[in-house]
Structure formats: C-alpha cells, structure tokens
N, C-alpha and C. Protein backbone atom coordinates (compact mmCIF):
# COMPACT_ATOMS: atom_id res chain seq x y z
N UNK A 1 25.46 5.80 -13.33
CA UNK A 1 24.34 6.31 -12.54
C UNK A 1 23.17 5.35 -12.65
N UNK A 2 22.67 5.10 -11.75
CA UNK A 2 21.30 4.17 -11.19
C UNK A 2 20.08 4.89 -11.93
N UNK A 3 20.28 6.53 -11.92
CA UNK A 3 18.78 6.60 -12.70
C UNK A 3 18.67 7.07 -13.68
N UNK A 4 17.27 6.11 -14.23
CA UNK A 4 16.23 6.19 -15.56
C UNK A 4 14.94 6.67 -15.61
N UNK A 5 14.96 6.92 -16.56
CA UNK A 5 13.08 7.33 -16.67
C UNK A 5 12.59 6.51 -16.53
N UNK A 6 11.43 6.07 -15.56
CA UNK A 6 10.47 4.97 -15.30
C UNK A 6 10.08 4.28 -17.08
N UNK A 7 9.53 3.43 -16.83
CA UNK A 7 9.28 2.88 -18.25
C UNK A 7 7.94 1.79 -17.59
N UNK A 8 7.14 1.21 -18.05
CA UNK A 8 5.67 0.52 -18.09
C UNK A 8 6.30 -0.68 -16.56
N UNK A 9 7.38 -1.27 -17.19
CA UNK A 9 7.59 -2.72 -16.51
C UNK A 9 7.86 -1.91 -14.62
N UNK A 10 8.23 -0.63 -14.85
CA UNK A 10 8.28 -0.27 -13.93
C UNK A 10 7.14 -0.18 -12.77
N UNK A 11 6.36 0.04 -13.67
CA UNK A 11 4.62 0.39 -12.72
C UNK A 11 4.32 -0.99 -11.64
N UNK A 12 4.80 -1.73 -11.35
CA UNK A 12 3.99 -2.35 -10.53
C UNK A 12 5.21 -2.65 -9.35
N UNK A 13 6.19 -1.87 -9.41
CA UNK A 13 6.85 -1.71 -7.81
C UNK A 13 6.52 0.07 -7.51
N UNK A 14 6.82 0.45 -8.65
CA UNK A 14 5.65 1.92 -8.48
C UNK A 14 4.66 1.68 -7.39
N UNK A 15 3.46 1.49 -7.84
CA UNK A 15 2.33 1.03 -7.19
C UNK A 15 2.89 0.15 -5.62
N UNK A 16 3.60 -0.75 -5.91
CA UNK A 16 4.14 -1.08 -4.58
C UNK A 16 4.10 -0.34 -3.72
N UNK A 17 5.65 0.51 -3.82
CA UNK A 17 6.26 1.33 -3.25
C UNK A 17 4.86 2.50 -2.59
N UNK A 18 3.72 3.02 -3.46
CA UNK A 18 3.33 3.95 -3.25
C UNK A 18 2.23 3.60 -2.40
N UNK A 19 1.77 1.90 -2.84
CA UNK A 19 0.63 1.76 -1.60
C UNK A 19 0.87 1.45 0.07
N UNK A 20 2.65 1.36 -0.17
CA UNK A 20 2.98 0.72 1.15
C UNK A 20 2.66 2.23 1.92
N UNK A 21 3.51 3.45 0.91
CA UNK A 21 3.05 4.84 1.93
C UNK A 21 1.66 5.30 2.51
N UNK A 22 0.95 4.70 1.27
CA UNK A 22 -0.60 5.37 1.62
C UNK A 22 -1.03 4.09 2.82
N UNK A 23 -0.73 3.34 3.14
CA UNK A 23 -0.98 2.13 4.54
C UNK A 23 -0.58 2.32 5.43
N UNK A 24 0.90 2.88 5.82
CA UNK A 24 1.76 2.76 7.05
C UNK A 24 2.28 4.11 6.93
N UNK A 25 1.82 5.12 6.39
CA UNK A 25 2.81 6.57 6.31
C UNK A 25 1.89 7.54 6.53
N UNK A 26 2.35 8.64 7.06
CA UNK A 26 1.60 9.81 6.61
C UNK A 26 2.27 10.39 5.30
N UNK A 27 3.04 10.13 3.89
CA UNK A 27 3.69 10.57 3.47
C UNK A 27 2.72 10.88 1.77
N UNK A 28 1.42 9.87 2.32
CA UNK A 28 0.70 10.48 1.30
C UNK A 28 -0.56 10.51 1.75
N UNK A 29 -1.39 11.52 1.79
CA UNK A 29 -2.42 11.83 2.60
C UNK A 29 -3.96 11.06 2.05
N UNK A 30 -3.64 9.76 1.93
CA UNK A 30 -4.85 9.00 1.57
C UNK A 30 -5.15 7.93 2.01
N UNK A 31 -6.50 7.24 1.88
CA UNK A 31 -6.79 6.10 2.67
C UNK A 31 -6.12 5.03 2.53
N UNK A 32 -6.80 4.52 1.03
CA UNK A 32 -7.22 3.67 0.55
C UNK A 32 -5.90 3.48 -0.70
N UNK A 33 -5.25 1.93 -0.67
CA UNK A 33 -4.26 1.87 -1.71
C UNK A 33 -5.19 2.32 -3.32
N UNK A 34 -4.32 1.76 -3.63
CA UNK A 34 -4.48 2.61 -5.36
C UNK A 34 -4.24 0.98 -6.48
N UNK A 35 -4.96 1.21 -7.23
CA UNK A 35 -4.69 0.08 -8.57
C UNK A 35 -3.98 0.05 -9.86
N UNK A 36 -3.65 -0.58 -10.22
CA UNK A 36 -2.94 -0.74 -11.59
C UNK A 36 -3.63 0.63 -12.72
N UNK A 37 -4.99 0.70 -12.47
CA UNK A 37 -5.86 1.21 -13.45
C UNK A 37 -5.31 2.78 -12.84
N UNK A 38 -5.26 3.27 -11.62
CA UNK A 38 -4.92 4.06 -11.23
C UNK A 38 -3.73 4.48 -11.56
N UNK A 39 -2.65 3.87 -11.59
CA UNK A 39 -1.36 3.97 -11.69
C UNK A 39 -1.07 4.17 -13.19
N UNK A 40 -1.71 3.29 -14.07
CA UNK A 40 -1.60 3.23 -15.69
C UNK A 40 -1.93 4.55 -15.78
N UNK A 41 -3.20 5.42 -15.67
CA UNK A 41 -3.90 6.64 -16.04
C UNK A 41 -2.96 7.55 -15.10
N UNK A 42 -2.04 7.77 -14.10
CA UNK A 42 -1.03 8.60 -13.23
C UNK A 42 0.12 8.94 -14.54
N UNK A 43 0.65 7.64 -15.17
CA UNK A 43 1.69 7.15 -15.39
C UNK A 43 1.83 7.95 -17.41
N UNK A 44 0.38 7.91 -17.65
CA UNK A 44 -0.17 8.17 -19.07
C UNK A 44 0.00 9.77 -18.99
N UNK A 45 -0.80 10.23 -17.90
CA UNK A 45 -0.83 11.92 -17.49
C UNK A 45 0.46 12.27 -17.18
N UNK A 46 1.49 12.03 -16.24
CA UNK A 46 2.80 12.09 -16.39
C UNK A 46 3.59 12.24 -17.85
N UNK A 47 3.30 11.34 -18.51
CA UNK A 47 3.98 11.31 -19.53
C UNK A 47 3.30 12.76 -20.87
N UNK A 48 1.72 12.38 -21.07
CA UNK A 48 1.68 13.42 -21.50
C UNK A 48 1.93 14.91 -21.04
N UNK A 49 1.86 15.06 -20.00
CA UNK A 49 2.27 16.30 -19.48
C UNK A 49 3.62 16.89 -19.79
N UNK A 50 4.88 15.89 -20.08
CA UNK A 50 6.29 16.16 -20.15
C UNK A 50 6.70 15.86 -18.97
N UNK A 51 5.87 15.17 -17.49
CA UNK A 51 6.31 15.47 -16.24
C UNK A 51 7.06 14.36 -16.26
N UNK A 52 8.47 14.56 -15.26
CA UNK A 52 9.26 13.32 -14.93
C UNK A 52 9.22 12.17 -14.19
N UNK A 53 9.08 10.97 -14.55
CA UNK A 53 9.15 10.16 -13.35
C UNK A 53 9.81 9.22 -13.75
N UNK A 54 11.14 8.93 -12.73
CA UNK A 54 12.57 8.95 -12.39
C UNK A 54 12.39 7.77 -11.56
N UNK A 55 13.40 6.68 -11.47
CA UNK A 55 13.46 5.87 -10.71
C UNK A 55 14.74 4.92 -10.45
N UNK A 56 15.23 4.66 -9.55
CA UNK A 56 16.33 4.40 -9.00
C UNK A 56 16.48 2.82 -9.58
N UNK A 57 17.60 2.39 -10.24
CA UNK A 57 17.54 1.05 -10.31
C UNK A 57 18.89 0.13 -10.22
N UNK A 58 18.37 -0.69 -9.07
CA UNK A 58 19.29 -1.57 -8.80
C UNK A 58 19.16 -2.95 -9.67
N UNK A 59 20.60 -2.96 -9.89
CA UNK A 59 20.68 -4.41 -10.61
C UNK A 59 19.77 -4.82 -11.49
N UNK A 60 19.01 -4.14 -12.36
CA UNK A 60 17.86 -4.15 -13.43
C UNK A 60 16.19 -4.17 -12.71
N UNK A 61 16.29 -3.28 -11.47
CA UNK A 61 14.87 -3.28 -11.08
C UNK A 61 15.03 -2.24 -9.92
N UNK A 62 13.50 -1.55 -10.47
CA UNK A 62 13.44 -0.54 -9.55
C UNK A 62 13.09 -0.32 -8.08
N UNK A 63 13.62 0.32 -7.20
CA UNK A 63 13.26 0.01 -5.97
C UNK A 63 13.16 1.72 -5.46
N UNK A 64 13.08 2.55 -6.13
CA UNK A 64 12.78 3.92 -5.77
C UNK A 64 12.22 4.59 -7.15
N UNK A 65 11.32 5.65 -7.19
CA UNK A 65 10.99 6.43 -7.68
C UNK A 65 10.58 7.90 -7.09
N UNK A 66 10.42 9.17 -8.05
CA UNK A 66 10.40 10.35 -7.92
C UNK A 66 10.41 11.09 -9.23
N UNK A 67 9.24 12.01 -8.78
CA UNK A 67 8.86 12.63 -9.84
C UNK A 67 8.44 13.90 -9.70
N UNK A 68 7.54 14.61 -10.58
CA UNK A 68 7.06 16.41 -9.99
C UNK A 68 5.86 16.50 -10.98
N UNK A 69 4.76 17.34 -10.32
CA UNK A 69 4.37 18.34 -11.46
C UNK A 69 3.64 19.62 -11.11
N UNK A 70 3.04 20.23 -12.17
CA UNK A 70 2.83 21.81 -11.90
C UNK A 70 2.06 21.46 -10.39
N UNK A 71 2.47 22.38 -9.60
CA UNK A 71 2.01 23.05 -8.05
C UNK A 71 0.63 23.04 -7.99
N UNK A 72 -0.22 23.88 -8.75
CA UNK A 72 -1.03 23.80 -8.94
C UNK A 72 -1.93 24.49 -10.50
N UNK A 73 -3.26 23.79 -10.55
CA UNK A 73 -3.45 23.97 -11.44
C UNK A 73 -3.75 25.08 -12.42
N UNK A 74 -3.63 25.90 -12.11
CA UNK A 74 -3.80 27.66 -12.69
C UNK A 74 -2.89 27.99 -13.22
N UNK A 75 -2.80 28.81 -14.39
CA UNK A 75 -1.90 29.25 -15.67
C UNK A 75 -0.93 29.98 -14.54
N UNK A 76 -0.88 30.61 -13.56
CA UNK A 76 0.39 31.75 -13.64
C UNK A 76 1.44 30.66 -12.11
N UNK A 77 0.29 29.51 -12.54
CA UNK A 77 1.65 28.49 -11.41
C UNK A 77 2.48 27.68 -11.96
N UNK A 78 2.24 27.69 -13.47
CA UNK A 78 3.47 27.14 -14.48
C UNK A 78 5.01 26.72 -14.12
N UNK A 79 4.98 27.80 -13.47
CA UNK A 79 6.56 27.44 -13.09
C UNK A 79 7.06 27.02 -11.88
N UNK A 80 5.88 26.60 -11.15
CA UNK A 80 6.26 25.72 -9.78
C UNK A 80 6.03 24.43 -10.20
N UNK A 81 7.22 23.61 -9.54
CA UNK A 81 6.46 22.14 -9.52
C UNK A 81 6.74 21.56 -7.97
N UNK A 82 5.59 20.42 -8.00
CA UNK A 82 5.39 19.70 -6.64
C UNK A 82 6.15 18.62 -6.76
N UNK A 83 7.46 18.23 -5.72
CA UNK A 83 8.07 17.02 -6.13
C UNK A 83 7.11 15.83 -5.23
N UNK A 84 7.82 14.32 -5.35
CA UNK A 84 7.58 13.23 -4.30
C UNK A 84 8.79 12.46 -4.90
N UNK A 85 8.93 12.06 -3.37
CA UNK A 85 10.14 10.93 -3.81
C UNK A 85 10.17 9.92 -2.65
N UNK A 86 10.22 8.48 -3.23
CA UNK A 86 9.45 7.41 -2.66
C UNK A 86 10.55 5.97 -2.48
N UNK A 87 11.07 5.55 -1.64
CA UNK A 87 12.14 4.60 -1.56
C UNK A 87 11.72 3.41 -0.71
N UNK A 88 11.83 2.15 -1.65
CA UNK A 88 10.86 0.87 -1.24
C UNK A 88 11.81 1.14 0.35
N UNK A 89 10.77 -0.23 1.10
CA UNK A 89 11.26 0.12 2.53
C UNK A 89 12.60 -0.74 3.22
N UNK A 90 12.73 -1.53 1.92
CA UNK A 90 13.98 -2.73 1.99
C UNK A 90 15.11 -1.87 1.84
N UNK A 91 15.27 -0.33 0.73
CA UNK A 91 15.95 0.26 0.31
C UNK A 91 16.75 1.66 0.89
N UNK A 92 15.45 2.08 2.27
CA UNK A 92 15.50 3.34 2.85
C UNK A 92 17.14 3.44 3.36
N UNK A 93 17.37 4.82 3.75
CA UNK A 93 18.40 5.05 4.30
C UNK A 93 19.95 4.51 3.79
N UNK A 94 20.17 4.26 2.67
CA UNK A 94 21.31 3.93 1.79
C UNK A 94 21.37 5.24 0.64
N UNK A 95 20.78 6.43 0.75
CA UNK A 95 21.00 7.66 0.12
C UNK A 95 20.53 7.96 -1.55
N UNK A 96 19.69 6.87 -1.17
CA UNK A 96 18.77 6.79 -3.02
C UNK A 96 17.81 7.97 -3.22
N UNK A 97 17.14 8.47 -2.06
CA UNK A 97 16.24 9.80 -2.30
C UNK A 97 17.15 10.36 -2.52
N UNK A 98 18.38 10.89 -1.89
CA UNK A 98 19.12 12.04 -2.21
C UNK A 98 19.42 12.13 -3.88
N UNK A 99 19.74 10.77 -4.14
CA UNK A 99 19.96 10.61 -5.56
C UNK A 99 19.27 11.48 -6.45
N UNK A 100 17.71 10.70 -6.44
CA UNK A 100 16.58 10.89 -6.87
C UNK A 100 16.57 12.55 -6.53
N UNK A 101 16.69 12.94 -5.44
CA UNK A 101 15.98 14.28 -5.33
C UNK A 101 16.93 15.35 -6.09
N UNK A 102 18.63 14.98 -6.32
CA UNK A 102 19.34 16.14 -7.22
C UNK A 102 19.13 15.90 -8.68
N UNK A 103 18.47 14.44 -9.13
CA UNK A 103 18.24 14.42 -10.28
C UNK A 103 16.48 14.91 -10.96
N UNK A 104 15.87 14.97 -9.82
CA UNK A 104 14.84 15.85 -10.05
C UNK A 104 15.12 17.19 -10.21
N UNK A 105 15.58 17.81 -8.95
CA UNK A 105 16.43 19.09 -9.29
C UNK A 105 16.78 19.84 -10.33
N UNK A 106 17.68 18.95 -11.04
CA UNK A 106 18.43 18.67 -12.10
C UNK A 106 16.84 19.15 -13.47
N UNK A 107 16.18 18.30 -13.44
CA UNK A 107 15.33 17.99 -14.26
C UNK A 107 14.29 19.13 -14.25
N UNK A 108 14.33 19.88 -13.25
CA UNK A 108 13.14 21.21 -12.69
C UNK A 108 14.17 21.93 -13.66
N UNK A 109 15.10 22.10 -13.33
CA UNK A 109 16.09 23.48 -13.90
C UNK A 109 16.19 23.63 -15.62
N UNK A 110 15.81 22.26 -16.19
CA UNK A 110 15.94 21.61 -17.28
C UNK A 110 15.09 22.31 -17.54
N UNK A 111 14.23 22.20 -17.32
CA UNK A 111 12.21 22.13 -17.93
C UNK A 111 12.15 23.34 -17.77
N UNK A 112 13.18 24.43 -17.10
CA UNK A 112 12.43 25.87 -16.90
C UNK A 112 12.09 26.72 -16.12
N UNK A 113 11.54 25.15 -15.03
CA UNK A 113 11.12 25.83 -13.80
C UNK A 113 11.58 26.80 -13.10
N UNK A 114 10.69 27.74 -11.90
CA UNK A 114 11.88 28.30 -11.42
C UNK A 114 11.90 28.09 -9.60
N UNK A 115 10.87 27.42 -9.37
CA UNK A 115 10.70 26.96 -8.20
C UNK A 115 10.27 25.52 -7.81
N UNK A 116 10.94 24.84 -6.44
CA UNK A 116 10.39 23.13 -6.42
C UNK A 116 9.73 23.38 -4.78
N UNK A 117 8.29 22.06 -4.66
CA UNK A 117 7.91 22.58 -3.59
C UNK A 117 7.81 21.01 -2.94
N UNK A 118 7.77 20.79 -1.48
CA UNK A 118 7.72 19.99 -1.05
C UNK A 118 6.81 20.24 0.08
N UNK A 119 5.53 18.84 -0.31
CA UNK A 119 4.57 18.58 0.90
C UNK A 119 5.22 17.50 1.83
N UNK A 120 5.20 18.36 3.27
CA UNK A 120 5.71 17.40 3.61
C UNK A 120 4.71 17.32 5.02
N UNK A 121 4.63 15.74 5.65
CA UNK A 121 3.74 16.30 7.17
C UNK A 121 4.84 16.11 8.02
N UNK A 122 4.09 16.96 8.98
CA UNK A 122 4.87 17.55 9.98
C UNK A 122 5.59 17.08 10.76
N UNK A 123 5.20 15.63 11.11
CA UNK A 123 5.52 15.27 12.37
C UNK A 123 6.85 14.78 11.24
N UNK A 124 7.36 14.50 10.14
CA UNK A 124 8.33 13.93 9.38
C UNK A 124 9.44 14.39 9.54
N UNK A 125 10.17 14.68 10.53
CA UNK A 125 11.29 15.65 10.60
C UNK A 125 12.22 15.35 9.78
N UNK A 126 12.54 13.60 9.39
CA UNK A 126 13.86 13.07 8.66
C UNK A 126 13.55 14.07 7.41
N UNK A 127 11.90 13.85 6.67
CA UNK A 127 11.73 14.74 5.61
C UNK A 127 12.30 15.89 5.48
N UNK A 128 11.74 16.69 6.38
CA UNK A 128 12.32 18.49 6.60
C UNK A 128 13.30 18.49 6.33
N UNK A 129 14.43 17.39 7.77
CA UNK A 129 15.72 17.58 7.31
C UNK A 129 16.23 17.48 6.16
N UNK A 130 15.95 16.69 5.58
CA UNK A 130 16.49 16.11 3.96
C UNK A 130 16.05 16.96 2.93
N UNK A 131 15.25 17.65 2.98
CA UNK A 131 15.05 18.77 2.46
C UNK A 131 16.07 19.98 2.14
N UNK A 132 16.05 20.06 3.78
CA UNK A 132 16.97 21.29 3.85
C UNK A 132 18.44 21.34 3.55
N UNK A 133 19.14 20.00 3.67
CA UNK A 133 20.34 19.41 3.42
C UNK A 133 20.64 20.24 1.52
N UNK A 134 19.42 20.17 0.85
CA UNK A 134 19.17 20.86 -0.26
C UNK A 134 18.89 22.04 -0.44
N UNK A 135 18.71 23.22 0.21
CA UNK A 135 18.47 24.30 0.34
C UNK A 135 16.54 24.55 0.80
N UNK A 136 16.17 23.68 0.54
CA UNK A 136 14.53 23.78 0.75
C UNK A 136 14.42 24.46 2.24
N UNK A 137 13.77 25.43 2.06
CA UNK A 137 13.23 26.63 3.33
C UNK A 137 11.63 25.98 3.83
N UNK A 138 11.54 26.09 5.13
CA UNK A 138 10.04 26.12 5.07
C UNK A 138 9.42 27.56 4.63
N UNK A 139 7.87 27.13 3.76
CA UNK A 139 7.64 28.52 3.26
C UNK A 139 5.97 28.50 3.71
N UNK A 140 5.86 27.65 4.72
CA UNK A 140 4.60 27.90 5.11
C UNK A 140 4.00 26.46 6.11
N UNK A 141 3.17 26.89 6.58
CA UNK A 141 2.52 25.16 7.59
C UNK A 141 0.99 25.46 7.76
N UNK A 142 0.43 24.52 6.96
CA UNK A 142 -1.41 24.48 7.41
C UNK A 142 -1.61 23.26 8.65
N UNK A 143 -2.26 24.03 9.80
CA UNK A 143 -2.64 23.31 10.33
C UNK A 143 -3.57 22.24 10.58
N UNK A 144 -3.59 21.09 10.64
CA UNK A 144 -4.72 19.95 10.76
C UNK A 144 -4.92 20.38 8.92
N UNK A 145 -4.46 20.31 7.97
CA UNK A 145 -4.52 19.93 6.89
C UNK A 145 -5.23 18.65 6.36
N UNK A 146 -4.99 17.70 7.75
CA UNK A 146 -4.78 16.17 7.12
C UNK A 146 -5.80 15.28 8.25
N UNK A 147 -6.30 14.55 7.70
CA UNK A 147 -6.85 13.87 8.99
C UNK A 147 -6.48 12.19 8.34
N UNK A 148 -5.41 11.51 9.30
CA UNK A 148 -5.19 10.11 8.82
C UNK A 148 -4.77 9.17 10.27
N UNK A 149 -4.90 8.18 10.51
CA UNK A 149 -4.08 7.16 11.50
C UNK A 149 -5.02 8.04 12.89
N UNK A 150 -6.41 7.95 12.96
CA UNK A 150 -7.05 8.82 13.91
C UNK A 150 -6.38 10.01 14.55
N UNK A 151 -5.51 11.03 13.76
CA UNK A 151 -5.21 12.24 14.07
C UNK A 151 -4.68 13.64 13.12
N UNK A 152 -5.55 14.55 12.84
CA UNK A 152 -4.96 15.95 12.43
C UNK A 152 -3.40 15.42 12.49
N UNK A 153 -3.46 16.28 10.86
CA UNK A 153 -1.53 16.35 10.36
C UNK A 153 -1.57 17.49 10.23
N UNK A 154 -0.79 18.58 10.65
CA UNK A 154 -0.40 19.61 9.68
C UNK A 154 0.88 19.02 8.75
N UNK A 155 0.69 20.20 7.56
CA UNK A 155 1.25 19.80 6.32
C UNK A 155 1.91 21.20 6.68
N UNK A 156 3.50 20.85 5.83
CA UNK A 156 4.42 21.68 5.71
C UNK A 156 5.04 22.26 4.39
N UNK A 157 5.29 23.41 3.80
CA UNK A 157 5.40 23.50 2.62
C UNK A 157 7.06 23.88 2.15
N UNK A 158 7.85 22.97 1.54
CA UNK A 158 9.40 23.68 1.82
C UNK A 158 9.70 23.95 0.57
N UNK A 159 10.83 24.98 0.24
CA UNK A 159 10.67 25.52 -0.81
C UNK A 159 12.14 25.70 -1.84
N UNK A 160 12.09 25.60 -2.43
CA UNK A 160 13.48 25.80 -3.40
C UNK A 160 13.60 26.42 -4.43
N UNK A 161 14.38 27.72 -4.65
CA UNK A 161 14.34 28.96 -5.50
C UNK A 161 15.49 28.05 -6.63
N UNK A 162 15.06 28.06 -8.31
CA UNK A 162 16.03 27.23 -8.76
C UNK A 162 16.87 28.22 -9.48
N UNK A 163 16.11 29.32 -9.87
CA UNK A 163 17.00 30.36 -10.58
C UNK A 163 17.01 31.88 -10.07
C-alpha cells in the first residue's frame, strides 16, 4: 500500500498541492496561497490534535494527501470529523483519492468517530459523485456560502454515518 502518515519532508508538496487548489479551484474557499509558516503551524496542530494526515506515495514522494478534523469546534461535535483530500494535478484521475478517502475512513472508525463530513462546492459534481460512490448522502446546501473567481458558491454538505 502507497499510504503513510505525512512526515515533515512531506510539507512542501503539501503546500504545493494545496496552493495550486486555493489558485485555480473552488475546492478551498480562499484567496490567497498559504506559506511554509502556515503549513508548519497546520501540520504541528494536526499532529497535536491526534488528527490524521495521510498521503499517497509514489516511488518515495508524495503526490496526494488527506486528512480530517473535529467538524466543528464545540464539545458535543467530538465525534464528527471534516475530511479533505487533495491529489497533485499531474496525479488526478488514476484513483489515489479513492485510496486516500477509504483509508481516512478507515482511520475515522479507528479514532471513534461516528460521523465523516464533506465540504464540498457545488458546482463540483466529480466531488459529489465520488463521494457518493462511498455512501456520503447530501445532508444539506448553503447558498452563496462562498464568494471566489467573481461568483457566489454554494457549499454542499455530504455525509457518512460510520457506526
């Protein structure tokens, strides 16, 4: 199997991978790329938290990652977590998210959890689909959630019961 727990040397196709989404995607709802300093302090909180971050590796280097954590921040949301899962763009469509996403899965059921949630925007249908290929339901849609690429996103919320 291709995946490992991210490890330090990993962080800077991390950061790759994640500024290419926040430039050319709606897949993460932000402007402006992100820095090493950013990514180090993501990567530190991840780890202290217990949260996973997972990454696909070919031939001794990573070219996908995916990870989760609590839904949100309030004591009785403990047991939801928010996934993302991120596949450089050289790499897409050769079935590495799927990878990534049953070994997150995998890793929710581990930890306890009892539910996984996925932000996804709307107009992303490959997302939805790939979702659902996993059992993920839509469990809700905010409209104009998002304002990026001069236009309102609604955001979609899909859902996965683990126990």
């Amino acid at each position: 199997m291709n995946i490992r727990n991210a490890e330090k040397k990993d962080l800077p196709i991390i950061l790759e991978i994640m500024n290419e989404a926040i430039l050319n995607t709606t897949a993460i709802y932000d402007y402006k790329s992100r820095d090493e300093a950013y990514l180090e302090a993501w990567f530190t909180k991840k780890q202290a938290d217990n949260m996973p971050v997972l990454v696909y590796d070919l031939e001794g280097n990573a070219v996908a990652y995916g990870t989760f954590g609590v839904f949100r921040a309030w004591e009785a949301y403990k047991f939801s977590v928010e996934h993302s899962i991120y596949v450089h763009v050289n790499h897409q469509g050769k079935g590495i998210g799927k990878k990534l996403l049953v070994a997150l899965i995998e890793a929710a059921k581990t930890g306890g959890f009892h539910t996984m949630i996925a932000g996804v925007d709307a107009s992303n249908q490959k997302s939805c689909d790939f979702h659902a290929q996993f059992g993920f339901v839509e469990a809700g849609r905010i409209k104009d959630a998002g304002y990026k690429f001069d236009r309102w996103l609604d955001l979609v919320f899909m859902q996965l019961i683990l126990s």
